[in-house]
N, C-alpha and C. Protein backbone atom coordinates (compact mmCIF):
# COMPACT_ATOMS: atom_id res chain seq x y z
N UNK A 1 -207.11 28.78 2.64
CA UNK A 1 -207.36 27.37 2.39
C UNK A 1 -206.12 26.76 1.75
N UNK A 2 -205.41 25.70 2.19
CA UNK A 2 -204.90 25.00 1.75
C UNK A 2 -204.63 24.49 0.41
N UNK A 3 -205.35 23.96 -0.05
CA UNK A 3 -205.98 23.60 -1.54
C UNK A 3 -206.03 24.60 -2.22
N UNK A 4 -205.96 25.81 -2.04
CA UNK A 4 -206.10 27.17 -2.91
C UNK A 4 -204.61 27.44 -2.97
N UNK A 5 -203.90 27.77 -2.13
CA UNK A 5 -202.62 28.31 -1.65
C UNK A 5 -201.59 26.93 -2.74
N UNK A 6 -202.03 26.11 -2.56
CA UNK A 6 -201.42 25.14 -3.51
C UNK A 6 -201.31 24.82 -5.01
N UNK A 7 -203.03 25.40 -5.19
CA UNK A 7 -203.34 25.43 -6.24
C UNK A 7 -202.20 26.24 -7.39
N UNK A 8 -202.15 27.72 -6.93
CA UNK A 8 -201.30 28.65 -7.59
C UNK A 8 -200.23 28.00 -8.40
N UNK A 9 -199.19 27.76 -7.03
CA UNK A 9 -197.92 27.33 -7.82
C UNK A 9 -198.43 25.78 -8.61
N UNK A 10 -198.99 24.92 -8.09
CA UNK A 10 -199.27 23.76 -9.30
C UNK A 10 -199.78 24.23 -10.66
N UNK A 11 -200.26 25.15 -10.75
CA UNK A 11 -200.30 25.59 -12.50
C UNK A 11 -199.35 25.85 -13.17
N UNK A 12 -198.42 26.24 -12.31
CA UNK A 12 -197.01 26.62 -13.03
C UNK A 12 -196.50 25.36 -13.66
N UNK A 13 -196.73 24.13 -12.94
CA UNK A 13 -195.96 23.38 -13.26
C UNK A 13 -196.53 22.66 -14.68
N UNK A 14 -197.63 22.83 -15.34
CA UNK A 14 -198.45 22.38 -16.20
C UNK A 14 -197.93 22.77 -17.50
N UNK A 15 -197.81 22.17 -18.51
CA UNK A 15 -198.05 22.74 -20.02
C UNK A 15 -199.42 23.64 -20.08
N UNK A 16 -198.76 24.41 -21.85
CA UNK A 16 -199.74 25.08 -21.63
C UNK A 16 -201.42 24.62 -21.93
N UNK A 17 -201.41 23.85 -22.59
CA UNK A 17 -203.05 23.61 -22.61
C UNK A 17 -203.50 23.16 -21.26
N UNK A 18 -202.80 22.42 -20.64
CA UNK A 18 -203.28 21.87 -19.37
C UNK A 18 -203.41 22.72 -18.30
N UNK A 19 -202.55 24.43 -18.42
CA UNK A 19 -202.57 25.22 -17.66
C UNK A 19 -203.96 25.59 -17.37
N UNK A 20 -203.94 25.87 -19.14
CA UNK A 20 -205.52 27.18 -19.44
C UNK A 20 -206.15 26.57 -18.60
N UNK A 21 -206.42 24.58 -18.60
CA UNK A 21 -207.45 24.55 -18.16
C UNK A 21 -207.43 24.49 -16.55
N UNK A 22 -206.60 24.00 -16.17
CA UNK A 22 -206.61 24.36 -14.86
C UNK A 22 -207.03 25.62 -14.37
N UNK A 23 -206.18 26.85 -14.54
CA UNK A 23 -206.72 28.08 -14.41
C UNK A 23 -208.23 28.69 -14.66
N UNK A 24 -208.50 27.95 -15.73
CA UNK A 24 -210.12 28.03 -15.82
C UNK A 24 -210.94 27.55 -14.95
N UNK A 25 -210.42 25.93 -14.30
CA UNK A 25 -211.35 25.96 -13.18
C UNK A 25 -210.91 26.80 -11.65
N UNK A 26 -209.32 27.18 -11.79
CA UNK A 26 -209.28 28.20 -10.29
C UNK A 26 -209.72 29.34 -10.44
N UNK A 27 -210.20 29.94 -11.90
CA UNK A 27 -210.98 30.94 -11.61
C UNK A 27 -212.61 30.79 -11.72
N UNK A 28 -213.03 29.59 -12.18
CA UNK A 28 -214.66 29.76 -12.31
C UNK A 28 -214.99 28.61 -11.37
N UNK A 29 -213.85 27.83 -10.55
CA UNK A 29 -214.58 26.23 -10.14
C UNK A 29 -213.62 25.50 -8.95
N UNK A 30 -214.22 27.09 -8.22
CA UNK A 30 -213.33 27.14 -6.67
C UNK A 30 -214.95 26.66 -6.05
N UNK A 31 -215.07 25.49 -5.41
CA UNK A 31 -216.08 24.92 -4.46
C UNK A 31 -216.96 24.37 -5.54
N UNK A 32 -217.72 23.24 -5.23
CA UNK A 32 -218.73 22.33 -5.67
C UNK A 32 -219.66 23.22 -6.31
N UNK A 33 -219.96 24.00 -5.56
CA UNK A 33 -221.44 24.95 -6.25
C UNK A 33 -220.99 25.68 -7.66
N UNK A 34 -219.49 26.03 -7.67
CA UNK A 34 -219.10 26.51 -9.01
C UNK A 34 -218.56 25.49 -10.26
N UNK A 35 -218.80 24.14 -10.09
CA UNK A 35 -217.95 23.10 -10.42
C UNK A 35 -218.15 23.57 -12.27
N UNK A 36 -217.51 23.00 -13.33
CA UNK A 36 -217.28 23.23 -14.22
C UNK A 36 -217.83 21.80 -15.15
N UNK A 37 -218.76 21.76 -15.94
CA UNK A 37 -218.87 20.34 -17.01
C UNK A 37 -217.40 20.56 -18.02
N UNK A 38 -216.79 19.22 -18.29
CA UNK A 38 -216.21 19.00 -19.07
C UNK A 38 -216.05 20.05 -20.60
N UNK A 39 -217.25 19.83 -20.76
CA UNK A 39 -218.31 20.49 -21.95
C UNK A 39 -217.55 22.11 -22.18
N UNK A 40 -218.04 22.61 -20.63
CA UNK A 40 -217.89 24.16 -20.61
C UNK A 40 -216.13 24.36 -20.78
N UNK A 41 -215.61 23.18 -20.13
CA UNK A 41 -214.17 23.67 -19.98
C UNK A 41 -213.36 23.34 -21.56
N UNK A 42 -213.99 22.19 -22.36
CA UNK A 42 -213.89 22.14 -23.94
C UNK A 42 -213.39 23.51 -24.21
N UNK A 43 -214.98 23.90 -24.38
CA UNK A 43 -215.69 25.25 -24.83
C UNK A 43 -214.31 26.45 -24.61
N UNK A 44 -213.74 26.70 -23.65
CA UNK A 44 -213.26 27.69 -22.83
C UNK A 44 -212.29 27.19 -23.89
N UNK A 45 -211.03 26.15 -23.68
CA UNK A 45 -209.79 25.97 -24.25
C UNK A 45 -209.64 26.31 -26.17
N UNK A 46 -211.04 26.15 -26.45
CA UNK A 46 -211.19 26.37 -28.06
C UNK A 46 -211.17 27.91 -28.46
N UNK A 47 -212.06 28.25 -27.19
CA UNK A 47 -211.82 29.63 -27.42
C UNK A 47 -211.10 30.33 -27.76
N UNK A 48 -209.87 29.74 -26.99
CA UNK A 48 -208.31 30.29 -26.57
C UNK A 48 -207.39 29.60 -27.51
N UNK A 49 -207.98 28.77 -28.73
CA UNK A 49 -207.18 28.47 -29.49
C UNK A 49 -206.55 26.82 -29.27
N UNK A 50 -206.94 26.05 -28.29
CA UNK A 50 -206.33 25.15 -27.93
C UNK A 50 -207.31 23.87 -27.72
N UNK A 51 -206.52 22.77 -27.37
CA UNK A 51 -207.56 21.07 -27.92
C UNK A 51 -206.85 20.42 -27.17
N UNK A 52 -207.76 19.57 -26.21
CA UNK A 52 -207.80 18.25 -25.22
C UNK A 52 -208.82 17.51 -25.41
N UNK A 53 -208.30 16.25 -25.26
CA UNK A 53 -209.81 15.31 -24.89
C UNK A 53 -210.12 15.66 -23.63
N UNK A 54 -211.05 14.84 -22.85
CA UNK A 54 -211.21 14.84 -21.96
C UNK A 54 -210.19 13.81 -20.77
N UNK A 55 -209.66 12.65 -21.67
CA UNK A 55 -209.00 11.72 -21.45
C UNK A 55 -207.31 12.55 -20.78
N UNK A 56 -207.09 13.03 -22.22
CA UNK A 56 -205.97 14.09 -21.78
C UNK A 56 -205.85 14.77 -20.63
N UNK A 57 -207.28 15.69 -20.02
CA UNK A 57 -207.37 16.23 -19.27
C UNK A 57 -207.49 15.77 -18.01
N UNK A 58 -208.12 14.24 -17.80
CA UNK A 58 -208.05 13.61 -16.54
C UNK A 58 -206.35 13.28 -16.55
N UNK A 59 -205.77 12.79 -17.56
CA UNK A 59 -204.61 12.21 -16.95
C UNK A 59 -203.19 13.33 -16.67
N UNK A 60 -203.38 14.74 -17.65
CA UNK A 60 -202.26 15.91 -17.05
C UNK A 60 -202.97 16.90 -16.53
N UNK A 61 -204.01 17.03 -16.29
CA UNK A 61 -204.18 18.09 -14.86
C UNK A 61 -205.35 17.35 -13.27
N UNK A 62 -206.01 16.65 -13.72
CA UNK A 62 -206.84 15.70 -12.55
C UNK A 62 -205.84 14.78 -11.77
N UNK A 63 -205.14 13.53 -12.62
CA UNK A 63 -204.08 12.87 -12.13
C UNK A 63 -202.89 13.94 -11.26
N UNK A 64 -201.93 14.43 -11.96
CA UNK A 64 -201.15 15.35 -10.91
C UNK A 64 -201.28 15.55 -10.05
N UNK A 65 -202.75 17.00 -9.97
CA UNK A 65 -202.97 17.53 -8.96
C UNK A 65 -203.38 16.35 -7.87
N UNK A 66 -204.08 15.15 -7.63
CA UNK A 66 -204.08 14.22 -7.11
C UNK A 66 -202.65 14.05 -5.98
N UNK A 67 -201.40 14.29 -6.92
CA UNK A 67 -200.00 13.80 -6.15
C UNK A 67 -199.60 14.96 -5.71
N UNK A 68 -200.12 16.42 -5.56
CA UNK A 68 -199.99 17.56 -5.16
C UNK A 68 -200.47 17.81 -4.00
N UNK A 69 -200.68 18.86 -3.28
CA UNK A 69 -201.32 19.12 -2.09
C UNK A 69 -202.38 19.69 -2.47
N UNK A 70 -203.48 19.19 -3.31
CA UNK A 70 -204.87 20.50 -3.80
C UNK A 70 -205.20 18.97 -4.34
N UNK A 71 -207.14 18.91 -4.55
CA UNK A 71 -207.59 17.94 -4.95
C UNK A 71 -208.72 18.74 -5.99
N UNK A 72 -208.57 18.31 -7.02
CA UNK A 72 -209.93 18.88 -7.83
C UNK A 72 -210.47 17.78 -8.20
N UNK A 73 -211.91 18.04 -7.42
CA UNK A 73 -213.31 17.14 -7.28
C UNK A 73 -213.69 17.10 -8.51
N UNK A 74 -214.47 15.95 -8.84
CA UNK A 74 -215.59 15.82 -9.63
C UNK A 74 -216.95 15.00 -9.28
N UNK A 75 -218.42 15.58 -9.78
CA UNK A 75 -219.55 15.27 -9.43
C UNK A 75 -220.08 15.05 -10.51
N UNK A 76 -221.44 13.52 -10.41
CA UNK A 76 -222.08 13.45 -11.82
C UNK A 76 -223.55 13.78 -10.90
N UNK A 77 -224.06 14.71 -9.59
CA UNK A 77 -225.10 14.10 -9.47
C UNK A 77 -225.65 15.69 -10.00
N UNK A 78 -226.41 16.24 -8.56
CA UNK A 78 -227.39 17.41 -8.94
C UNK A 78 -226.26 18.36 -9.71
N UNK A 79 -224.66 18.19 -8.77
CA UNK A 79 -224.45 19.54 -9.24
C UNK A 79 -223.34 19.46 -10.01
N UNK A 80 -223.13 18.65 -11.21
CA UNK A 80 -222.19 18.14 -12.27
C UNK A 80 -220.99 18.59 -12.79
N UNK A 81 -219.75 18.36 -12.44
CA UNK A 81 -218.83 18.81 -13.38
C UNK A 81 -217.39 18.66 -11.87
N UNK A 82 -216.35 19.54 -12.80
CA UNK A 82 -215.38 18.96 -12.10
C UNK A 82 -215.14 20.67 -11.20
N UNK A 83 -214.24 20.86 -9.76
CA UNK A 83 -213.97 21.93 -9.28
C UNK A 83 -213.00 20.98 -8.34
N UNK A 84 -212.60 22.23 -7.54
CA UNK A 84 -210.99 23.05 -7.05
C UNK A 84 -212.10 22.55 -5.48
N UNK A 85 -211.46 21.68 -4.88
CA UNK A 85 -212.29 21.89 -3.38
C UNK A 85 -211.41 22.92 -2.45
N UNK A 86 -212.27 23.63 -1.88
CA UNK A 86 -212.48 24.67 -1.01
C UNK A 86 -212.51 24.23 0.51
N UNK A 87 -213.93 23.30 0.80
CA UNK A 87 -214.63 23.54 1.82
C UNK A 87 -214.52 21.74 2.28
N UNK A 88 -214.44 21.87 3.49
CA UNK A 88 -215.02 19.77 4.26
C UNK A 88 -216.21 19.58 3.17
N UNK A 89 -217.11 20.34 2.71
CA UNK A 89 -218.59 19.63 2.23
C UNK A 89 -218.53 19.23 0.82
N UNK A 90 -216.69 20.12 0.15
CA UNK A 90 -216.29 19.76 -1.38
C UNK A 90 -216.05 18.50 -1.01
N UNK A 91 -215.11 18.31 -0.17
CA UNK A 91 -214.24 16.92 -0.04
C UNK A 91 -215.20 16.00 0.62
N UNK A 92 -215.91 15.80 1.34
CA UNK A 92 -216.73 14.52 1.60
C UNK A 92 -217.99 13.95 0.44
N UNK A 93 -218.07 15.45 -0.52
CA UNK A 93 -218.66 14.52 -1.93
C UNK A 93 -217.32 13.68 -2.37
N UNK A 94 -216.21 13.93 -2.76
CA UNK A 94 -215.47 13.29 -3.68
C UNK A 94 -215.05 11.72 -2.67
N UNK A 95 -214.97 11.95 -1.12
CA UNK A 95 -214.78 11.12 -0.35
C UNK A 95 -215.98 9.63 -0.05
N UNK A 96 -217.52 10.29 -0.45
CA UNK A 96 -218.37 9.37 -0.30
C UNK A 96 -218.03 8.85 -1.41
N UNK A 97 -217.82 9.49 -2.70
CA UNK A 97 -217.84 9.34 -4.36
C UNK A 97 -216.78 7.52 -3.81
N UNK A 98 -215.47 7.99 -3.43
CA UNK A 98 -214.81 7.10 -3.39
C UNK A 98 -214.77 5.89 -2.71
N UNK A 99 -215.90 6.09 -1.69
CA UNK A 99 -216.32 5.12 -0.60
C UNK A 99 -217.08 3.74 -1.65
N UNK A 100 -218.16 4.62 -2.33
CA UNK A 100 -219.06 3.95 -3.14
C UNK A 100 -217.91 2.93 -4.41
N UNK A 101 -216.98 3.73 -5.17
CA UNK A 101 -216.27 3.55 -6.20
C UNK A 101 -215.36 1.59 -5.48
N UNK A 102 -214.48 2.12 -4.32
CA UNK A 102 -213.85 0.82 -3.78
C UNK A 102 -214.89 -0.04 -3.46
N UNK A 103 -215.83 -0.23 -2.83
CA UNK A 103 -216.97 -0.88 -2.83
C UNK A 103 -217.02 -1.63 -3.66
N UNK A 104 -217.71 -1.01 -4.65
CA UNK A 104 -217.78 -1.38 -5.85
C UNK A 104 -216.93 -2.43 -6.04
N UNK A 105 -215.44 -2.03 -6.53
CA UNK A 105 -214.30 -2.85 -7.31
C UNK A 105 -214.24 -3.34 -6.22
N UNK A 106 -213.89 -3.45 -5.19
CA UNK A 106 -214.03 -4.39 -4.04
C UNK A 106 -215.47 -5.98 -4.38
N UNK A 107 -216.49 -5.64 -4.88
CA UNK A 107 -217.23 -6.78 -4.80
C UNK A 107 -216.81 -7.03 -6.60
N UNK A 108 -216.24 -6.40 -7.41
CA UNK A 108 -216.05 -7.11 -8.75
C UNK A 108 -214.47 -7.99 -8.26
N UNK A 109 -214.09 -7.63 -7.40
CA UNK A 109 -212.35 -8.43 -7.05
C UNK A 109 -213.25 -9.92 -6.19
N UNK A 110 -213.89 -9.16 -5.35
CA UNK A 110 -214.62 -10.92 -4.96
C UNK A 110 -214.93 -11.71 -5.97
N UNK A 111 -215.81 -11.01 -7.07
CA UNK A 111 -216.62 -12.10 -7.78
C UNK A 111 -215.19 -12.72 -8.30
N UNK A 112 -214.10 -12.41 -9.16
CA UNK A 112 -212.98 -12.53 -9.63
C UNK A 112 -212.69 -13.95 -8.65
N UNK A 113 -212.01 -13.54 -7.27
CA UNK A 113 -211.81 -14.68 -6.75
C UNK A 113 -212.36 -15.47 -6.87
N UNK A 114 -213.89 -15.75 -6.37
CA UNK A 114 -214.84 -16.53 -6.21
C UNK A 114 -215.06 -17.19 -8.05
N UNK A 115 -214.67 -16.72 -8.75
CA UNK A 115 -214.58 -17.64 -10.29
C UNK A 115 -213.02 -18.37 -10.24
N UNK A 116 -212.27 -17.83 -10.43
CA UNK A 116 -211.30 -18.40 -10.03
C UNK A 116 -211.03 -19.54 -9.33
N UNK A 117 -211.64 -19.50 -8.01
CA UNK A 117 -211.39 -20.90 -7.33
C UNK A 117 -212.29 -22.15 -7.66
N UNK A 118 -213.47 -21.73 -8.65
CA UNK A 118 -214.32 -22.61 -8.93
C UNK A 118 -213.97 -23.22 -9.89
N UNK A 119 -213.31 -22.19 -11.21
CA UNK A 119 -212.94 -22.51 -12.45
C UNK A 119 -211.52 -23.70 -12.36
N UNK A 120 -210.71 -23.00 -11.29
CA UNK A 120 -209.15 -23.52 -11.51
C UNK A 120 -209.15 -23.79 -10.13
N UNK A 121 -209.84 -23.52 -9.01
CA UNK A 121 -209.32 -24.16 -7.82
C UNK A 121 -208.09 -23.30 -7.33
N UNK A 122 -207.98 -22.15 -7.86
CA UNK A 122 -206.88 -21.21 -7.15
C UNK A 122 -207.53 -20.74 -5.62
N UNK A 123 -206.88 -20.83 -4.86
CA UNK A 123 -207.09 -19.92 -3.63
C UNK A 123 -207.54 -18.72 -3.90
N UNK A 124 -208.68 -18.06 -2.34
CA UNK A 124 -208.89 -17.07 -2.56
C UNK A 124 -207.25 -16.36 -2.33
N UNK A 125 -207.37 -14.60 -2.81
CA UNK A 125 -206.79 -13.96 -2.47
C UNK A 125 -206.80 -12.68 -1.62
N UNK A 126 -206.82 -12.07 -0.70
CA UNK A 126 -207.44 -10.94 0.06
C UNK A 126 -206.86 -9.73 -0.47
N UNK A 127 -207.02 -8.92 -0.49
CA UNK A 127 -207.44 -7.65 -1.47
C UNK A 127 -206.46 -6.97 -0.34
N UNK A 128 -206.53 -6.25 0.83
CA UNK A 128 -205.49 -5.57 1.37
C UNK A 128 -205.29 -6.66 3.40
């Protein structure tokens, strides 16, 4: 797998707290079904002597790997927490996830316009 084979060397490139945790999820939170809560991955780094927020952790090991060739998913529904996708069925959760997410900010950028031109008479603006 792709995303695995990538995974490896992108830990290297990490500090070390951001390693542990990475490595913690390529060894416990390879595919959706093994995904990891925040919580557990806390838990793991204290163990080992070491401290992140969670904030920290989205922005030096979630963000990166993002600009890497490997994507590590995250889920809030049945099966919660963050993992290393593996499989098409990892990536079309994080893919619907994102379908729903632009949507979303997509109809808060309308309402935006749509105040805007009422308030000040600015033109709409189109989004892409």
């Amino acid at each position: 797998m792709a995303f695995l084979s990538e995974a490896q060397s992108f830990g290297a490139t990490l500090k070390p707290a951001a390693r542990e945790a990475f490595n913690y999820l390529l060894n416990n939170a390879v595919g959706r079904s093994n995904a990891k809560t925040w919580t557990a991955i806390e838990t793991h780094l204290t163990a080992k002597g070491l401290t992140m927020s969670k904030n920290t952790f989205q922005l030096s090991v979630i963000a990166p790997s993002r600009a890497a060739k490997l994507f590590i998913g995250s889920s809030d529904t049945e099966i919660s927490g963050y993992f290393i996708i593996e499989a098409p069925a990892d990536a079309e959760v994080m893919r619907s996830w994102y379908k729903k997410r632009i949507l979303k900010e997509k109809e808060n950028f309308d309402k935006l316009n749509d105040l805007m031109a009422e308030q000040w008479n600015i033109p709409h603006q189109a989004l892409w």
